[in-house]
C-alpha atoms as a PDB file:
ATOM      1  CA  UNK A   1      94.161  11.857  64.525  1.00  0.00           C
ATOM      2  CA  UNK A   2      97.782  11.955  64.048  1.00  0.00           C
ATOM      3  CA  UNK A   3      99.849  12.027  60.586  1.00  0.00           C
ATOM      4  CA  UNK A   4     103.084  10.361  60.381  1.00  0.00           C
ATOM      5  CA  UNK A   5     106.192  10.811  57.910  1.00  0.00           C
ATOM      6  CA  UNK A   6     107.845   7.587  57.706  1.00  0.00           C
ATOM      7  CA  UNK A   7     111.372   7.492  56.502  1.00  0.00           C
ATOM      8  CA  UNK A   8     114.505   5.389  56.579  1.00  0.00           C
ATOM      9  CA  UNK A   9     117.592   4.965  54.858  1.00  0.00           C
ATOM     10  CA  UNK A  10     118.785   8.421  54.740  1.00  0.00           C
ATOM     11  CA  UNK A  11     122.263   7.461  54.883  1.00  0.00           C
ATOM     12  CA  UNK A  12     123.437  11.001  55.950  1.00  0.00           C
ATOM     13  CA  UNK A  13     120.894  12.373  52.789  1.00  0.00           C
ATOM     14  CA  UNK A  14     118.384  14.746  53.359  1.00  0.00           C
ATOM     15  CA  UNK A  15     116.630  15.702  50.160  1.00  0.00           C
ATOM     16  CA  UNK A  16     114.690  19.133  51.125  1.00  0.00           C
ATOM     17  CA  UNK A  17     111.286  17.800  49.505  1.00  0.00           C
ATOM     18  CA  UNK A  18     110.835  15.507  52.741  1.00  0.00           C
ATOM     19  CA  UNK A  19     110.261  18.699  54.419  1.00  0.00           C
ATOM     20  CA  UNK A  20     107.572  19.451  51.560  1.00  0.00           C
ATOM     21  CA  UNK A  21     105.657  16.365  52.024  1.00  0.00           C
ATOM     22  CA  UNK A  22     106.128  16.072  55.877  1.00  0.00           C
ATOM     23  CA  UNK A  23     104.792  19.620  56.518  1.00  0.00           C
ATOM     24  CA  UNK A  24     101.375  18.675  57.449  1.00  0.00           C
ATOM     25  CA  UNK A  25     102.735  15.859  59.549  1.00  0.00           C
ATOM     26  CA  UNK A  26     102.404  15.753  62.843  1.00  0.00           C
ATOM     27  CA  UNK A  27     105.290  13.802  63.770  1.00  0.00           C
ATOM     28  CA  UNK A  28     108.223  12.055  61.899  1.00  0.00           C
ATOM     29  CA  UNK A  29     109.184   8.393  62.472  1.00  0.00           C
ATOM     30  CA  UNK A  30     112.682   7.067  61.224  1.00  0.00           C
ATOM     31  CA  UNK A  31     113.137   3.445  60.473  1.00  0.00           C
ATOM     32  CA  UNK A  32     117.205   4.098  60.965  1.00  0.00           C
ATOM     33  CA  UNK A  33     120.229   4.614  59.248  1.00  0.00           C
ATOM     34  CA  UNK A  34     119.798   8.160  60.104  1.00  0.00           C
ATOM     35  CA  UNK A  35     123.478   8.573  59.073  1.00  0.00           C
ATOM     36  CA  UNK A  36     125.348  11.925  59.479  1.00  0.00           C
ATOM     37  CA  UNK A  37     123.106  15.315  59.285  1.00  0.00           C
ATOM     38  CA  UNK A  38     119.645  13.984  59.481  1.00  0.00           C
ATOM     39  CA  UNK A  39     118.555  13.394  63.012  1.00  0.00           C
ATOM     40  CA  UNK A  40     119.164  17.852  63.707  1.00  0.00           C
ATOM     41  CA  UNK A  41     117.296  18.587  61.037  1.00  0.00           C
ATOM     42  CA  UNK A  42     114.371  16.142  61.336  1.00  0.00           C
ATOM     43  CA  UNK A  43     114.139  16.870  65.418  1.00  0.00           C
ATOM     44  CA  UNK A  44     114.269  20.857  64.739  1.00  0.00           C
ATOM     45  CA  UNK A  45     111.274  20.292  62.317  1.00  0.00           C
ATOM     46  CA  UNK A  46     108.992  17.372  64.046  1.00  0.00           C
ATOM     47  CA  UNK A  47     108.946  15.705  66.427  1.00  0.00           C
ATOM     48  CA  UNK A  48     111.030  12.567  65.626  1.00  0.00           C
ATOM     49  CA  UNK A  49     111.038   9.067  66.843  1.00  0.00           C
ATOM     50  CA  UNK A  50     113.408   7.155  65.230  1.00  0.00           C
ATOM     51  CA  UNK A  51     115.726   3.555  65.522  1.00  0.00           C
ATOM     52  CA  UNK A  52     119.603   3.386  64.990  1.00  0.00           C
ATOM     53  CA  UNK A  53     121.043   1.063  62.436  1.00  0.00           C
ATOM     54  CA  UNK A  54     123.586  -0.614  61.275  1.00  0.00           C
ATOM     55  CA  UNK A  55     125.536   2.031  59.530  1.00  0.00           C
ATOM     56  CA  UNK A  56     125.065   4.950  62.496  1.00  0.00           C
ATOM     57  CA  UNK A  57     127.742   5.742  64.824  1.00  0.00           C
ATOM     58  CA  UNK A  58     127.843   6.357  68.467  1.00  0.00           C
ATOM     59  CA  UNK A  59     126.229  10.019  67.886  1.00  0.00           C
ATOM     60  CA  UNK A  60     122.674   8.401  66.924  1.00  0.00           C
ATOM     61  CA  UNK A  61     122.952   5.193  69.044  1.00  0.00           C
ATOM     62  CA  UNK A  62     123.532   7.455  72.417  1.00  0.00           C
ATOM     63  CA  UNK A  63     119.861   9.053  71.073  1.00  0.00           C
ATOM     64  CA  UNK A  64     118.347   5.982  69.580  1.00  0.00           C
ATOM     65  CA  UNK A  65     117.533   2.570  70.591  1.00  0.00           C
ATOM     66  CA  UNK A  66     118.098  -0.073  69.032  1.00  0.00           C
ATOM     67  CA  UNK A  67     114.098  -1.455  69.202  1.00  0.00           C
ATOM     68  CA  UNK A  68     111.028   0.660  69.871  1.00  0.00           C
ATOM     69  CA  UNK A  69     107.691   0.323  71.261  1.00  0.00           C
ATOM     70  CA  UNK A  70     105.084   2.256  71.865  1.00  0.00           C
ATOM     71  CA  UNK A  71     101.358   3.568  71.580  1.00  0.00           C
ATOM     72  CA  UNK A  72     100.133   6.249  69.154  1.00  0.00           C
ATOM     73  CA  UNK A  73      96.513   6.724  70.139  1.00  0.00           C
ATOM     74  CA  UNK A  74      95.533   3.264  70.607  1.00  0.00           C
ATOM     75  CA  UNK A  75      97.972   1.528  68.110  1.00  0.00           C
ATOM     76  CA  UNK A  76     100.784  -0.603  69.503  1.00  0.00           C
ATOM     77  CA  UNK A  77     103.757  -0.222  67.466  1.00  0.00           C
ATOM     78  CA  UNK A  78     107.516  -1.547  67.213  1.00  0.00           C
ATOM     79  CA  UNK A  79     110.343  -0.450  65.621  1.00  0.00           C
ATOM     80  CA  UNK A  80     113.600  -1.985  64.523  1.00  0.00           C
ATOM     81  CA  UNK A  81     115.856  -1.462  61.538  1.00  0.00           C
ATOM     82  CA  UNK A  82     116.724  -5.284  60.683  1.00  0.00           C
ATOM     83  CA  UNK A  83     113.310  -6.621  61.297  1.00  0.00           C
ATOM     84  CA  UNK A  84     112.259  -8.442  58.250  1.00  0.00           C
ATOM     85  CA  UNK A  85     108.930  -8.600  56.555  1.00  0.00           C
ATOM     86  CA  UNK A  86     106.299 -11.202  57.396  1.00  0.00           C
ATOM     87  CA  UNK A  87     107.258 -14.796  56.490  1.00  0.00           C
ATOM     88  CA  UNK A  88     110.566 -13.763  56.790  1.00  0.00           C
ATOM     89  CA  UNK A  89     111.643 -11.486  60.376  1.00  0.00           C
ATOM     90  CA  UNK A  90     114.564 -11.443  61.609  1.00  0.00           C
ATOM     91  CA  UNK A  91     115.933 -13.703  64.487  1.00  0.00           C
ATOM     92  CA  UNK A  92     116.371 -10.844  67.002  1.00  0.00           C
ATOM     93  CA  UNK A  93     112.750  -9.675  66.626  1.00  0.00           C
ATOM     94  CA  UNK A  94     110.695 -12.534  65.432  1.00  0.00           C
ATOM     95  CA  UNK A  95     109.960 -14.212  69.004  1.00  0.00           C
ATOM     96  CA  UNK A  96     108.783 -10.499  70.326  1.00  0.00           C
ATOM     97  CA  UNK A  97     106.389 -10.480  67.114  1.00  0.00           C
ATOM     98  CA  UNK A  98     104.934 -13.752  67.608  1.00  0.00           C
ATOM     99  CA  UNK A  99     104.551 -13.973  71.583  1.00  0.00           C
ATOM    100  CA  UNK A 100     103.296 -10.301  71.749  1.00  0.00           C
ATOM    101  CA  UNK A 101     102.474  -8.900  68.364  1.00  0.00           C
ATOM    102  CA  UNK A 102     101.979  -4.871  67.625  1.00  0.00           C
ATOM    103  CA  UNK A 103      99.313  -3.734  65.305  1.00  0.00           C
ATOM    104  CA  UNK A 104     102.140  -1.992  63.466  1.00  0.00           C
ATOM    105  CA  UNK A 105     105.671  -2.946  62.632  1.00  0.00           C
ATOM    106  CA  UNK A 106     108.529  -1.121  60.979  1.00  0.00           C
ATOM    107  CA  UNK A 107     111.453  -1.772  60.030  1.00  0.00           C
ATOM    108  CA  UNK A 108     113.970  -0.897  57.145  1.00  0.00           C
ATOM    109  CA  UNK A 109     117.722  -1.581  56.190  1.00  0.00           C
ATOM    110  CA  UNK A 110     116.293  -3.313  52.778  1.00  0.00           C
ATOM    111  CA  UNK A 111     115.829  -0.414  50.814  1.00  0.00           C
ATOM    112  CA  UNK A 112     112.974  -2.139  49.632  1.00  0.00           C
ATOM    113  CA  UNK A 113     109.550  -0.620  50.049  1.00  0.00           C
ATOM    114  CA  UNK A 114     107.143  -3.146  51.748  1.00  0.00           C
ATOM    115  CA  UNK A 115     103.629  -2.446  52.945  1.00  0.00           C
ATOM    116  CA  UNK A 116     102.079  -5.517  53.976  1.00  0.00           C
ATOM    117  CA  UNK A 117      99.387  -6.745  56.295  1.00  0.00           C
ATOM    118  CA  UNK A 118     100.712 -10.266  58.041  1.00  0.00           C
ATOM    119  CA  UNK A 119      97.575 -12.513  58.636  1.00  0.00           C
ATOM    120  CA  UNK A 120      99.035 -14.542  60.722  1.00  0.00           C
ATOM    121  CA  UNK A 121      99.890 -12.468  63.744  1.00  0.00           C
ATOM    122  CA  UNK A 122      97.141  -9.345  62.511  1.00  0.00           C
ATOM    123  CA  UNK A 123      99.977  -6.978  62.479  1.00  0.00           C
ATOM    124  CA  UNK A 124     101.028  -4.194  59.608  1.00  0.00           C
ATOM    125  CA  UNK A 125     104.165  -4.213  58.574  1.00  0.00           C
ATOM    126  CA  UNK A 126     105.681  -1.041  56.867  1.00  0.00           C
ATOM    127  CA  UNK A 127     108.966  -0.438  55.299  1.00  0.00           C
ATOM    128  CA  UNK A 128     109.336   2.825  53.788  1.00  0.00           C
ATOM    129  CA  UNK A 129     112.238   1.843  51.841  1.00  0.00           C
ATOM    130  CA  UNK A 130     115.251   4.156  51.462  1.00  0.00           C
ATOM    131  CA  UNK A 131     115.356   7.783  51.263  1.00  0.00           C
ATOM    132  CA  UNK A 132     119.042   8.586  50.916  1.00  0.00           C
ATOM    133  CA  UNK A 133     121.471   8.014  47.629  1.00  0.00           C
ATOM    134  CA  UNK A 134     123.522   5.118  49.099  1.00  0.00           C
ATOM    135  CA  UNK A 135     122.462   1.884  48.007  1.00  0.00           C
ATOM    136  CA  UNK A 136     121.257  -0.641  45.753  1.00  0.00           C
ATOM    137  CA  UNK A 137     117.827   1.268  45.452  1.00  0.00           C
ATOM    138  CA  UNK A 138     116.614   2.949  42.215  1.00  0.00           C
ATOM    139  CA  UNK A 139     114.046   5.203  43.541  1.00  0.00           C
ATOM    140  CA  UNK A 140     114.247   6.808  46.519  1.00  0.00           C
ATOM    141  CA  UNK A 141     110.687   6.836  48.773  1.00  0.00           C
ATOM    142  CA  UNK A 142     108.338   8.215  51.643  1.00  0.00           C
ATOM    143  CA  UNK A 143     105.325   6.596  53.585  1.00  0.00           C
ATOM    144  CA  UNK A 144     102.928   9.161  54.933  1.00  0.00           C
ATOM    145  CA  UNK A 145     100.056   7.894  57.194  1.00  0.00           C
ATOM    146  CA  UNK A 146      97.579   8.588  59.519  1.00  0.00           C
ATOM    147  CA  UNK A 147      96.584   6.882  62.819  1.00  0.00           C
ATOM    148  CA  UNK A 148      92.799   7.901  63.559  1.00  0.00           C
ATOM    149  CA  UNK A 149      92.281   5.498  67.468  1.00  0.00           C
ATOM    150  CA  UNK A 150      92.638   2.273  66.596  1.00  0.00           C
ATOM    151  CA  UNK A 151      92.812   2.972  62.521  1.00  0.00           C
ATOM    152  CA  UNK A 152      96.238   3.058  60.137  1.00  0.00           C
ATOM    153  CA  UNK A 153      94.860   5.025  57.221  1.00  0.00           C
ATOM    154  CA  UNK A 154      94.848   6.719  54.255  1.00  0.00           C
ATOM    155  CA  UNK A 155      98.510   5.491  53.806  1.00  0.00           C
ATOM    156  CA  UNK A 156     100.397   7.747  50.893  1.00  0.00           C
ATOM    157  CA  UNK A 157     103.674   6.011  49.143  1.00  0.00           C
ATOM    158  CA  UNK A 158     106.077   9.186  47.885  1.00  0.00           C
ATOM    159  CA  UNK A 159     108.760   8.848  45.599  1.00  0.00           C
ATOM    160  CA  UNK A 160     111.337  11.538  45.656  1.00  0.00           C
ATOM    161  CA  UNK A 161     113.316  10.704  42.485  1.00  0.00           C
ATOM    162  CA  UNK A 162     116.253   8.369  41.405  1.00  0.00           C
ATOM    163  CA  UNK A 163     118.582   7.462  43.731  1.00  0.00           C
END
């Protein structure tokens, strides 16, 4: 069983309750736009896997790829920051997620908090929306999760306040 802290948006905000409700995490995954002064932190506290996006500078995109994929236990999952939301991807993931689909996708960059299973390809998508104070967003928000083998459970939405 592993719990995951799912954040994005940070846009160089770290709000020191994200510590608080990642604590009994095991690992933290960041759905970029790390911004400045969030990737140290994050990495000194968890382990952190994380995507660059469009607002991060050279700094996180020498750490961070642009698109990740991996296993946790026995879930396939991808990451991108401009990805999209079933019905709707985006153009420079949506052939990946149709040919070879993950059993979880995340993405963020819409500051718009989107948990949603796609029928179509059998995939999750997740979007914790935005946890920094730059943006159109009122609220700013968590996902905390657990993968148990094959399972995505006992999935926890956390709001940390107004924007």
């Amino acid at each position: 069983m592993t719990r995951i802290g799912l954040i994005s948006d940070t846009h160089g905000y770290l709000d020191d309750a994200v510590f608080r409700h990642f604590e009994n995490c095991d690992e933290v995954w960041h759905g970029g736009d790390f911004g400045p002064d969030v990737a140290e932190p994050l990495k000194a506290f968890k382990p952190l896997r994380g995507v660059y996006g469009n607002i991060d500078g050279y700094d996180i995109r020498s750490e961070f790829p642009e698109r990740l994929r991996w296993r946790c236990e026995d879930v396939d999952i991808c990451m991108i920051h401009i990805g999209g939301y079933p019905g709707r991807y985006a153009p420079s993931i949506r052939n990946e997620l149709y040919i070879n689909p993950p059993k979880l996708f995340i993405s963020g960059h819409s500051h718009i908090l989107k948990i949603i299973y796609d029928e179509k390809i059998k995939c999750l998508h997740m979007n914790p929306g935005a946890a920094g104070k730059h943006g159109w967003h009122k609220v700013r928000t968590l996902v905390r999760f657990v993968i148990d083998g094959d399972r995505i459970k006992d999935c926890e939405v956390i709001e940390l306040g107004k924007r």
